[in-house]
PDB file of N, CA and C in Angstrom:
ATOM      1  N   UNK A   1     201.043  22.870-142.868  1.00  0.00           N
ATOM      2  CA  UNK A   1     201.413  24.152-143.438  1.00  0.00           C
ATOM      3  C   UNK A   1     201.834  25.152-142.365  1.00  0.00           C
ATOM      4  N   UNK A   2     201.075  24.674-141.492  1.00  0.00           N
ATOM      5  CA  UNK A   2     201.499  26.137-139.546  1.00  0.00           C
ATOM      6  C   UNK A   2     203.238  26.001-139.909  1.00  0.00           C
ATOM      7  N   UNK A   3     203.887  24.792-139.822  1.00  0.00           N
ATOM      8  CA  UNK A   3     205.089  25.148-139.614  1.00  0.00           C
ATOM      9  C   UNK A   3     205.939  25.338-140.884  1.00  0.00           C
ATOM     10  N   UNK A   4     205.608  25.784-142.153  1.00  0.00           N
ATOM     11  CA  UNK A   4     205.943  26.142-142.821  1.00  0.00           C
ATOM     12  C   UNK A   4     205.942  27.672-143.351  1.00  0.00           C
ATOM     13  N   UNK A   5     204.858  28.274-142.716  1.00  0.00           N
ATOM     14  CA  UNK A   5     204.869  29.612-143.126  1.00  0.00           C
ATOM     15  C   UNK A   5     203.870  30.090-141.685  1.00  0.00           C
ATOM     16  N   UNK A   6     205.123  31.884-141.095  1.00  0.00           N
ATOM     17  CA  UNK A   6     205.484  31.721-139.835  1.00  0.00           C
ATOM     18  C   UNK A   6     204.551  33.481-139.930  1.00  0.00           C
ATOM     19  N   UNK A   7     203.748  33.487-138.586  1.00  0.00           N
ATOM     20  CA  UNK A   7     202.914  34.289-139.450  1.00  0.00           C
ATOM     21  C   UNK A   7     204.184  36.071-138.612  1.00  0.00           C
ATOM     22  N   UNK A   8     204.413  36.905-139.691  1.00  0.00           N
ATOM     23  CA  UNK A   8     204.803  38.536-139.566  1.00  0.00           C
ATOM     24  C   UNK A   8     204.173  39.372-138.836  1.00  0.00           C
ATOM     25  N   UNK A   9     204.288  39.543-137.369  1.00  0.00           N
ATOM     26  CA  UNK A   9     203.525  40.904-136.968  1.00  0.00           C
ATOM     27  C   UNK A   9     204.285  42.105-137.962  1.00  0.00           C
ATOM     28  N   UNK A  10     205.113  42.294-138.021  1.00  0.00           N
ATOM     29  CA  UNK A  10     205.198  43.699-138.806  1.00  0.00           C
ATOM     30  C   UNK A  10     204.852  43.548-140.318  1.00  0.00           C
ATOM     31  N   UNK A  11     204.494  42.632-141.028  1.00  0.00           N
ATOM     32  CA  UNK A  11     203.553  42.777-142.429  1.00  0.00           C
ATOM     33  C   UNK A  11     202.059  42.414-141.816  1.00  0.00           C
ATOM     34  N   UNK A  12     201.764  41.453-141.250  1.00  0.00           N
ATOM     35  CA  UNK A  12     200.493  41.537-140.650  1.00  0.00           C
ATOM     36  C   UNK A  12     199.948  40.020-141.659  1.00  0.00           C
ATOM     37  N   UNK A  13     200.762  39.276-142.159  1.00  0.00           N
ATOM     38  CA  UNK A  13     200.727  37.693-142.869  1.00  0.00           C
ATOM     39  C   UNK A  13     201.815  37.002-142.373  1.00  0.00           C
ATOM     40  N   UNK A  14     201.482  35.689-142.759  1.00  0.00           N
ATOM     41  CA  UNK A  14     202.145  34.608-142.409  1.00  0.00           C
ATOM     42  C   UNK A  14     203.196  34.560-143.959  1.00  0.00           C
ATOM     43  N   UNK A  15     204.665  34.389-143.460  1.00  0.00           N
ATOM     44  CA  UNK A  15     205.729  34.372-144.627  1.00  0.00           C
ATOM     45  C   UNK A  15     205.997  32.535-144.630  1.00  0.00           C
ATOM     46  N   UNK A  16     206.652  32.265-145.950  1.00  0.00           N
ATOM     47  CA  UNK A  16     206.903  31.286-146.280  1.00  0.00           C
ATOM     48  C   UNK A  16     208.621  30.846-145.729  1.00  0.00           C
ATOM     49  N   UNK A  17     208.209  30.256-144.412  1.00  0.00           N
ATOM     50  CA  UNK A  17     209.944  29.723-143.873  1.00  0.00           C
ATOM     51  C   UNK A  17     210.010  28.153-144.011  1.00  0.00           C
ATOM     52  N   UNK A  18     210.195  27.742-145.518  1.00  0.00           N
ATOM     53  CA  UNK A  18     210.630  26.215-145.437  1.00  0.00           C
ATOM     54  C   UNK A  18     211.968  26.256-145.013  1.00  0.00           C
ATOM     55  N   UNK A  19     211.832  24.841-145.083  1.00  0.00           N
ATOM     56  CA  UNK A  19     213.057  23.626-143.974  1.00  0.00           C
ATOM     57  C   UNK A  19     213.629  23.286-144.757  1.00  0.00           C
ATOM     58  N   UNK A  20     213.742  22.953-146.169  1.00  0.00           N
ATOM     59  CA  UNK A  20     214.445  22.314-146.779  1.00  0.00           C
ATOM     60  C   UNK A  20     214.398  23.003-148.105  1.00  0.00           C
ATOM     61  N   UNK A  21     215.039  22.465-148.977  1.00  0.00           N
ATOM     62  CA  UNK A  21     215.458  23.159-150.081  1.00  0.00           C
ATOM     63  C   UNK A  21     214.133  22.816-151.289  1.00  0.00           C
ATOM     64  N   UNK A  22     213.581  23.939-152.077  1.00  0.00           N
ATOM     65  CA  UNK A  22     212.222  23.329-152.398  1.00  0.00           C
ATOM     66  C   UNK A  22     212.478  22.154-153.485  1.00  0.00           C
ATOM     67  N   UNK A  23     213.491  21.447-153.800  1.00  0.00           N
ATOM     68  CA  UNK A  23     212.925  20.011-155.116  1.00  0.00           C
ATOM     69  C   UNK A  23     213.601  19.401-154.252  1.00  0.00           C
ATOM     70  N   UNK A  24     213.379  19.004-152.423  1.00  0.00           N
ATOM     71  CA  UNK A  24     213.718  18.555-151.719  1.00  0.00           C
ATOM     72  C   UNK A  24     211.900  18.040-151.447  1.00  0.00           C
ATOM     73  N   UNK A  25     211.435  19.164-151.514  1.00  0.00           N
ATOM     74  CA  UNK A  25     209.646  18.553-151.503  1.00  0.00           C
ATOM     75  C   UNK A  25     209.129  17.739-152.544  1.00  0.00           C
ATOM     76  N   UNK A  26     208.416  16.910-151.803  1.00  0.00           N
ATOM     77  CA  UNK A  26     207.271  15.971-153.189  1.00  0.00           C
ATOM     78  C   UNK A  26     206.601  16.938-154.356  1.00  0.00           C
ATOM     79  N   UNK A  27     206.240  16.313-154.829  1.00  0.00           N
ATOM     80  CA  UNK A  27     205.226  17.270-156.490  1.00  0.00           C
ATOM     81  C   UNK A  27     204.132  17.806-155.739  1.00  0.00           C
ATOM     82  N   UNK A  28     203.186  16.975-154.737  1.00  0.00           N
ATOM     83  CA  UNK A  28     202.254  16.953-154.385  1.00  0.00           C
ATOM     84  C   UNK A  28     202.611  18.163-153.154  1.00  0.00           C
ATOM     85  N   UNK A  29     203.634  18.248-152.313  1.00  0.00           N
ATOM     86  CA  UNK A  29     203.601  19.024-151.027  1.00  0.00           C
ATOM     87  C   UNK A  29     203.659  20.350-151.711  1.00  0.00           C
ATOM     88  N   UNK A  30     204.709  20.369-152.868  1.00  0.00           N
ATOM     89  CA  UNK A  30     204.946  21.581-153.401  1.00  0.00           C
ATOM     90  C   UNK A  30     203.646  22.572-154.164  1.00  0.00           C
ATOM     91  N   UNK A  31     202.625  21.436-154.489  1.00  0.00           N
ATOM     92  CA  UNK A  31     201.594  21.952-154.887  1.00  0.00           C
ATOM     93  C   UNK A  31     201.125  22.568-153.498  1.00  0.00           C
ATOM     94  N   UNK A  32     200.855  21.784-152.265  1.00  0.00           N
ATOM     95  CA  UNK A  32     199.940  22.983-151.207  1.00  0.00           C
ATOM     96  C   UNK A  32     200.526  23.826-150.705  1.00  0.00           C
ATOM     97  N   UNK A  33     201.927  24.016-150.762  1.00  0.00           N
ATOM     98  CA  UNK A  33     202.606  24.681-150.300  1.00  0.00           C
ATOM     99  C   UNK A  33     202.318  26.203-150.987  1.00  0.00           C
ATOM    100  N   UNK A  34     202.293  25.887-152.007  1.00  0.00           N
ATOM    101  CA  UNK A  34     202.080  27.189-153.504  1.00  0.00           C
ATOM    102  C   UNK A  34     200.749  27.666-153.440  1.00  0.00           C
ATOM    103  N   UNK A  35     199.604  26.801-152.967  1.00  0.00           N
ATOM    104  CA  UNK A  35     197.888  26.640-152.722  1.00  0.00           C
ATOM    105  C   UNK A  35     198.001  27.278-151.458  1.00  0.00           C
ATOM    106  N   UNK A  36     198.695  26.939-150.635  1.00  0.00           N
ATOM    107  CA  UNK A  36     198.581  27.966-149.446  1.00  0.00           C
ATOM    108  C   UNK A  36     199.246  29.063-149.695  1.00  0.00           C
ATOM    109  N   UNK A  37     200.795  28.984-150.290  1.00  0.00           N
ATOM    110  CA  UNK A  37     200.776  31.013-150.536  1.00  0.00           C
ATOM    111  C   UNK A  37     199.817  31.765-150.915  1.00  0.00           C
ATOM    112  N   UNK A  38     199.682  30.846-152.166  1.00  0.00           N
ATOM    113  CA  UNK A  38     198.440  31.704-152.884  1.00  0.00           C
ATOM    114  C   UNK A  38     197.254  32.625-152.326  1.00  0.00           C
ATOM    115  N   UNK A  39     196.457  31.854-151.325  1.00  0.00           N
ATOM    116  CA  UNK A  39     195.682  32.110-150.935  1.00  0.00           C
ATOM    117  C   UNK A  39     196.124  33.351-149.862  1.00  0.00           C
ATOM    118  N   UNK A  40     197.131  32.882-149.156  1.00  0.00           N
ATOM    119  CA  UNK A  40     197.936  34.368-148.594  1.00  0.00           C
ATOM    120  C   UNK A  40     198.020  35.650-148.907  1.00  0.00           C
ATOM    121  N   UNK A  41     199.047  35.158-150.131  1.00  0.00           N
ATOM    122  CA  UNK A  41     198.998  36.462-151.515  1.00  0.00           C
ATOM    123  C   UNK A  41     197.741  37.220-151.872  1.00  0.00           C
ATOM    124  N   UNK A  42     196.640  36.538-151.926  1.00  0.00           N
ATOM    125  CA  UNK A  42     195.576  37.194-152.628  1.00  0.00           C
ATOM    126  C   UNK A  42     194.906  38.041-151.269  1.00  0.00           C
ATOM    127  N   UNK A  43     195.752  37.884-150.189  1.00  0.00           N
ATOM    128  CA  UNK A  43     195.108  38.913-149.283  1.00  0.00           C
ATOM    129  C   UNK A  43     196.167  39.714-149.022  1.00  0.00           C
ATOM    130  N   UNK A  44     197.260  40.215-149.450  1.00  0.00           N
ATOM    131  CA  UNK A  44     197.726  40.898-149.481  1.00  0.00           C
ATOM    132  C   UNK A  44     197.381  42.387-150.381  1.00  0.00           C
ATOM    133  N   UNK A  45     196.888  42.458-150.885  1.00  0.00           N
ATOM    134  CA  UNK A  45     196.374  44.196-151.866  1.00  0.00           C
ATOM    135  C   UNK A  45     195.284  44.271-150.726  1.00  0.00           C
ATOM    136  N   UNK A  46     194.566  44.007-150.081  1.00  0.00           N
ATOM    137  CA  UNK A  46     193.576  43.816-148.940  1.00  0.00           C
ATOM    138  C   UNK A  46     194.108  44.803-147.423  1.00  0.00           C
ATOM    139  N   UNK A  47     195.282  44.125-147.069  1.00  0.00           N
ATOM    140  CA  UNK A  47     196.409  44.590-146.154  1.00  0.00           C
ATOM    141  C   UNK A  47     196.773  45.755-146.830  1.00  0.00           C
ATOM    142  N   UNK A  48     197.360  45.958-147.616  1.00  0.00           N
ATOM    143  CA  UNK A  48     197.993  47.343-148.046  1.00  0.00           C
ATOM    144  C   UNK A  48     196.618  48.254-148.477  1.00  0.00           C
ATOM    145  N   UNK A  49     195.828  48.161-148.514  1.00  0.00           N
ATOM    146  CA  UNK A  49     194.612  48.965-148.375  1.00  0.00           C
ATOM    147  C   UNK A  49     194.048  49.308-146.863  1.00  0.00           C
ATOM    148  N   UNK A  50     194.167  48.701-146.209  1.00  0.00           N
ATOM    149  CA  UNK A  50     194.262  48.770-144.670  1.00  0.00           C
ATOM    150  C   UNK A  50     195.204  49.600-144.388  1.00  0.00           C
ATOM    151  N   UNK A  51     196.445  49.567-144.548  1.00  0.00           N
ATOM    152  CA  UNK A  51     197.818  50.168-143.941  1.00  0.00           C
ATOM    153  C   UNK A  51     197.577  51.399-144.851  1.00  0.00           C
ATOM    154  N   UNK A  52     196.932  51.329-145.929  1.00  0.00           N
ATOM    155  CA  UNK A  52     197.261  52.971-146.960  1.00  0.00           C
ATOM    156  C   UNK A  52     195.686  53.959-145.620  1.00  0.00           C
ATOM    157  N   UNK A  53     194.784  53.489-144.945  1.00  0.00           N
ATOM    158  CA  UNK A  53     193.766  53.871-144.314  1.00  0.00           C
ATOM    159  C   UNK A  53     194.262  54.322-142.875  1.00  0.00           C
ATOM    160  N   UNK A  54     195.064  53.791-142.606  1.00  0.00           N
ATOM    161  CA  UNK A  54     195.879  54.231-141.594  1.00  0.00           C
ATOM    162  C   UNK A  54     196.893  55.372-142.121  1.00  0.00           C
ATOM    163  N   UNK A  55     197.760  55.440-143.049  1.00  0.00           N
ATOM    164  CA  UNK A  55     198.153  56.736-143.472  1.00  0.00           C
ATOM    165  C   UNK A  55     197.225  57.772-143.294  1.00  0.00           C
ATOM    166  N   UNK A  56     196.338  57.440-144.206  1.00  0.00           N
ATOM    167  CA  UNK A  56     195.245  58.766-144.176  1.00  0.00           C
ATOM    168  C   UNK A  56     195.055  59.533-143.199  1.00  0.00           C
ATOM    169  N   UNK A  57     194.606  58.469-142.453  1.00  0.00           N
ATOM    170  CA  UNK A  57     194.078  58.986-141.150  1.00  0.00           C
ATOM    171  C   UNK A  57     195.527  59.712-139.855  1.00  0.00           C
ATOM    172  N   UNK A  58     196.484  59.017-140.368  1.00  0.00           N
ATOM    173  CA  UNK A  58     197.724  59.785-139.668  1.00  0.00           C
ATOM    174  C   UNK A  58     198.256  60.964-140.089  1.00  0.00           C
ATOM    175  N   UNK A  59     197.757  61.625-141.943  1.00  0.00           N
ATOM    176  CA  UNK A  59     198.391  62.772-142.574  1.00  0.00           C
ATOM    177  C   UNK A  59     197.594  63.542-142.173  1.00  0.00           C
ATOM    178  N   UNK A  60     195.714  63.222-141.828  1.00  0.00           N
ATOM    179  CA  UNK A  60     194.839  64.193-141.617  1.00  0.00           C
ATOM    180  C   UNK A  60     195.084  64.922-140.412  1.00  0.00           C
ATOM    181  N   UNK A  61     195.520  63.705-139.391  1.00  0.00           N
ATOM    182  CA  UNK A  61     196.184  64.066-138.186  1.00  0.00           C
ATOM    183  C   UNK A  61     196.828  64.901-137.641  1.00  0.00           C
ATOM    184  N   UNK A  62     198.056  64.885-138.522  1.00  0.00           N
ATOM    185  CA  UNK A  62     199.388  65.348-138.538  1.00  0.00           C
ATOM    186  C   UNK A  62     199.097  66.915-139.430  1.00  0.00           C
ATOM    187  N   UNK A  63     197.776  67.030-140.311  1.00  0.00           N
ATOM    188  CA  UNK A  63     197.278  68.304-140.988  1.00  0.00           C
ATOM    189  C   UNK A  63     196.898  69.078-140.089  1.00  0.00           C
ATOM    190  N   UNK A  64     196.474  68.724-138.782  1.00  0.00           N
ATOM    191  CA  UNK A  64     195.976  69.386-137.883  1.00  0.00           C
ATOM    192  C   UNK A  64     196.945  69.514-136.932  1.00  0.00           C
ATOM    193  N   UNK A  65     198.106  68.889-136.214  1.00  0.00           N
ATOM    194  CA  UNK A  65     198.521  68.679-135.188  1.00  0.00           C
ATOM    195  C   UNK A  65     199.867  70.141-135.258  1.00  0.00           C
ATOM    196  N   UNK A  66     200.021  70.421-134.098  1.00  0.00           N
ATOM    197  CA  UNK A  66     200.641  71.886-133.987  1.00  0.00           C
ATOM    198  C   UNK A  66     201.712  71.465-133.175  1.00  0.00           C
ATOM    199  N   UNK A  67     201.777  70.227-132.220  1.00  0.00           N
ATOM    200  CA  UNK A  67     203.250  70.036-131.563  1.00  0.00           C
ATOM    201  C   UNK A  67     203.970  69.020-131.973  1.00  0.00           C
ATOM    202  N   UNK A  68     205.539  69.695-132.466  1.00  0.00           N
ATOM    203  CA  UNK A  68     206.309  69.513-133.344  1.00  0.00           C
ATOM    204  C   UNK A  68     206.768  68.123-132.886  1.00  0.00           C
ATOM    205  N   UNK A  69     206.849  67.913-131.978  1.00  0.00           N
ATOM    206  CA  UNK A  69     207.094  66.847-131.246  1.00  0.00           C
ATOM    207  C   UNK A  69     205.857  65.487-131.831  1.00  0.00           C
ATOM    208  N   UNK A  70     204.913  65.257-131.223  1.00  0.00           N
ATOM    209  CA  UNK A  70     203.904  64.778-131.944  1.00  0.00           C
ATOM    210  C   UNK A  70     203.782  64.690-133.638  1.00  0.00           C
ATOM    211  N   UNK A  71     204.202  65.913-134.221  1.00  0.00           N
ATOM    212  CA  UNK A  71     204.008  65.707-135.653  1.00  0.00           C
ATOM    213  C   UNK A  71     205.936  64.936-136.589  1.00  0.00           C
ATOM    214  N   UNK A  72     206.645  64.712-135.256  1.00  0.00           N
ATOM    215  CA  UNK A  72     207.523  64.242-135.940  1.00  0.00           C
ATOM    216  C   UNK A  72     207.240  62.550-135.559  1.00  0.00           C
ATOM    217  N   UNK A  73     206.797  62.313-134.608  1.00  0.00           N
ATOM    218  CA  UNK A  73     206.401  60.893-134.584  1.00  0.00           C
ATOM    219  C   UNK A  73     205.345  60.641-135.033  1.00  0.00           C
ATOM    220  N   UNK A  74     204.068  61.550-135.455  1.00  0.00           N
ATOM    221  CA  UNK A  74     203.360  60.733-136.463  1.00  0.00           C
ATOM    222  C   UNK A  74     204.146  60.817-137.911  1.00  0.00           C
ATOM    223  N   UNK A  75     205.080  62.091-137.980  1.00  0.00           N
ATOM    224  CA  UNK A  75     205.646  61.293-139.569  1.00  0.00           C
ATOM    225  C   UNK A  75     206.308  60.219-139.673  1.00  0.00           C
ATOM    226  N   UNK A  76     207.073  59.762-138.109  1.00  0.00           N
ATOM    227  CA  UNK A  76     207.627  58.230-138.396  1.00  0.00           C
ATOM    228  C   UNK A  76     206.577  57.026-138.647  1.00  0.00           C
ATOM    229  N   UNK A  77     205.177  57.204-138.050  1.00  0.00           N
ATOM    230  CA  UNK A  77     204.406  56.138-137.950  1.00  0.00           C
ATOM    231  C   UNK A  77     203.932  56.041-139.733  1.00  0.00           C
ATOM    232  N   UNK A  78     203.887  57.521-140.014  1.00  0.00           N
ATOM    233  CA  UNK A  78     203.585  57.128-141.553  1.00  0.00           C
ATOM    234  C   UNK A  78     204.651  56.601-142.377  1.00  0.00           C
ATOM    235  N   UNK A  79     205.797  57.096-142.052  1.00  0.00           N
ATOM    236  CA  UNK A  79     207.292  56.682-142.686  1.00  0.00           C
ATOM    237  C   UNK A  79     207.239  54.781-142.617  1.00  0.00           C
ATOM    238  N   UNK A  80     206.865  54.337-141.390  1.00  0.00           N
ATOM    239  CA  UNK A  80     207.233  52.728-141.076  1.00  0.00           C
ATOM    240  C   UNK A  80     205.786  52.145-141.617  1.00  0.00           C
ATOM    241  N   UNK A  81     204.622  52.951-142.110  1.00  0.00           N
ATOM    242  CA  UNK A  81     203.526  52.055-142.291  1.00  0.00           C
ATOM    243  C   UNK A  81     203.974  51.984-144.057  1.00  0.00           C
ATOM    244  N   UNK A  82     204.260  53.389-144.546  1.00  0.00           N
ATOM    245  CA  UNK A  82     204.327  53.106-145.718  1.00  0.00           C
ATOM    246  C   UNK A  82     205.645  52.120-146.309  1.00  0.00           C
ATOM    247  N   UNK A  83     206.574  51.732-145.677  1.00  0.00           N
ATOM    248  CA  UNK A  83     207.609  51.005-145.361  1.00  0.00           C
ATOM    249  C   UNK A  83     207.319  49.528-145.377  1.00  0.00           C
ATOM    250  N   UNK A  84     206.013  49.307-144.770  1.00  0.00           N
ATOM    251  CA  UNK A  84     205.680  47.833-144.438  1.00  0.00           C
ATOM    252  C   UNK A  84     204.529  47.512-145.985  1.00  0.00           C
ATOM    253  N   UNK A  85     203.546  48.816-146.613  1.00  0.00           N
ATOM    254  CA  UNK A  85     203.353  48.729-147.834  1.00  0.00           C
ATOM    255  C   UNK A  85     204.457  48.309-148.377  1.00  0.00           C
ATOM    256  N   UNK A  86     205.664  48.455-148.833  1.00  0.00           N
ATOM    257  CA  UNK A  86     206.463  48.391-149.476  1.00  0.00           C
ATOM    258  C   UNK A  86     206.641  47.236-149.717  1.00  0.00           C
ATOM    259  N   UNK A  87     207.253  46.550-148.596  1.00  0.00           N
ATOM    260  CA  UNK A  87     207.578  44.983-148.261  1.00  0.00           C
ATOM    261  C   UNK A  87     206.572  44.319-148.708  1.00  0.00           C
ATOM    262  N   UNK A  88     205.226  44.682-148.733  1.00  0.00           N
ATOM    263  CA  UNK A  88     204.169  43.391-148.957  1.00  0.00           C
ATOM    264  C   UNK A  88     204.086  43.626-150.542  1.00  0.00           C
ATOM    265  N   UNK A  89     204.224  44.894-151.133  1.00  0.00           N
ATOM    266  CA  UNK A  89     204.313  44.721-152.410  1.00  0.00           C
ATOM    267  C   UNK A  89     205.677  44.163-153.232  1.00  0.00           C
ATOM    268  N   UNK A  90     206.709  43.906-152.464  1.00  0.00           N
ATOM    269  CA  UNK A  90     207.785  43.169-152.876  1.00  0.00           C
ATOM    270  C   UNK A  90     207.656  41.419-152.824  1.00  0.00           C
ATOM    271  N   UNK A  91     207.003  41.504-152.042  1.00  0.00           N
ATOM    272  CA  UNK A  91     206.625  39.714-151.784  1.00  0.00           C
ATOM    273  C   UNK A  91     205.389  40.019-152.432  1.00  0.00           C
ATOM    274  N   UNK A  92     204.284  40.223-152.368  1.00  0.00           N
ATOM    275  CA  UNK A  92     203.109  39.883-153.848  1.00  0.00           C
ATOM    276  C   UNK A  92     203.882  40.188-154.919  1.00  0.00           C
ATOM    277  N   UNK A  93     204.822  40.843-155.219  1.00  0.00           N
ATOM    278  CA  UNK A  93     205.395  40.676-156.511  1.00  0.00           C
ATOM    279  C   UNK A  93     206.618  39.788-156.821  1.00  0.00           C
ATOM    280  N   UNK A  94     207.284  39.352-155.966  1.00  0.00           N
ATOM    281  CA  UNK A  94     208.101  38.809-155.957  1.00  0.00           C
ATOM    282  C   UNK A  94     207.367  36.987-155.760  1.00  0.00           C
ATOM    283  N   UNK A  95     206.774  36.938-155.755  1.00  0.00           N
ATOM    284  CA  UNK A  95     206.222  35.712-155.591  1.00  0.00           C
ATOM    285  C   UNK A  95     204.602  35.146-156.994  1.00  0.00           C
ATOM    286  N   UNK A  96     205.072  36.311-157.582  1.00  0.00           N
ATOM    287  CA  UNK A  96     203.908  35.930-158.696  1.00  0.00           C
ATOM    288  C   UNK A  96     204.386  35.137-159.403  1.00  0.00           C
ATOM    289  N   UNK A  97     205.763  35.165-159.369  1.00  0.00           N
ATOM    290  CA  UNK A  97     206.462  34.139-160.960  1.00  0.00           C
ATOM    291  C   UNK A  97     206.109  32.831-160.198  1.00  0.00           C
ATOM    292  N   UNK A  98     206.652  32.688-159.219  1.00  0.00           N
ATOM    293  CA  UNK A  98     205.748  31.362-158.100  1.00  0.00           C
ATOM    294  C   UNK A  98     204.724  30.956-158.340  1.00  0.00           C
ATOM    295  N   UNK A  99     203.975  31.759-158.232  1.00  0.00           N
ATOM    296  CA  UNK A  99     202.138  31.288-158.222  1.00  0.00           C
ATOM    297  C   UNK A  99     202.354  31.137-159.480  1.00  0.00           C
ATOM    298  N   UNK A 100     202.966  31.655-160.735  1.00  0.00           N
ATOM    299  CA  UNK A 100     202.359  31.549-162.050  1.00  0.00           C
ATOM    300  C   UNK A 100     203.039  30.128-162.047  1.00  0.00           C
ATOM    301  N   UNK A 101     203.804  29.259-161.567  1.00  0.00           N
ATOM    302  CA  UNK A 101     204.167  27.832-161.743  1.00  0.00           C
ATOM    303  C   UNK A 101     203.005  27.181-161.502  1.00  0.00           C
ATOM    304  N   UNK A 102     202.116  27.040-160.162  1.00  0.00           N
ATOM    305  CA  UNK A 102     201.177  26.448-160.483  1.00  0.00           C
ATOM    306  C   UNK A 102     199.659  26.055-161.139  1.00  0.00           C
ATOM    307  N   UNK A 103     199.858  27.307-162.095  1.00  0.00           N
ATOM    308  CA  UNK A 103     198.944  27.119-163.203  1.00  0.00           C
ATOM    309  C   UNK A 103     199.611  26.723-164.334  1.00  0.00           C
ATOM    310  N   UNK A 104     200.807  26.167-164.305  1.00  0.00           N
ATOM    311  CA  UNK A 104     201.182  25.763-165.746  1.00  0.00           C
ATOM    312  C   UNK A 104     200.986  24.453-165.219  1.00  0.00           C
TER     313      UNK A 104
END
């Protein structure tokens, strides 16, 4: 599975980079393949609870901070964290119709 899904420093998970085209995989690979997203996926709302704790703590920051300079780069750090929320809620959602294959 390592070389199938390649792990994201900027989401902070490992993404799904197959090699081949997926009904190029067995029944059986395609099942762990989906058993290992899965288990990925379900730590993703986990991560974006992490990254929303880091906002916080950068707006409280930035509530206090008086040089303009400083308060325009912590609004980028909040701009690119809430940015990387974004992305992980596009792939947990974009990948549920996925997972819902292997419960049928």
């Amino acid at each position: 599975m390592k070389n199938l899904f390649i792990y994201d420093e900027r989401l902070g998970i490992p993404l799904p980079k197959l090699k081949k085209e997926w009904e190029e995989y067995s029944e059986s690979e395609q099942h762990a393949i989906l058993l290992h997203w899965e288990k990925i996926r379900g730590k993703i709302p986990d991560r974006i609870v992490e990254l929303e704790r880091l906002i916080n703590q950068k707006q409280a920051e930035l509530g206090e901070e008086n040089d303009f300079v400083r308060s325009c780069a912590l609004n980028s750090e909040i701009a690119e964290l809430a940015s990387i929320i974004n992305d992980l809620w596009i792939w947990y959602r974009m990948n549920q119709t996925v997972s819902s294959r292997m419960h049928q």
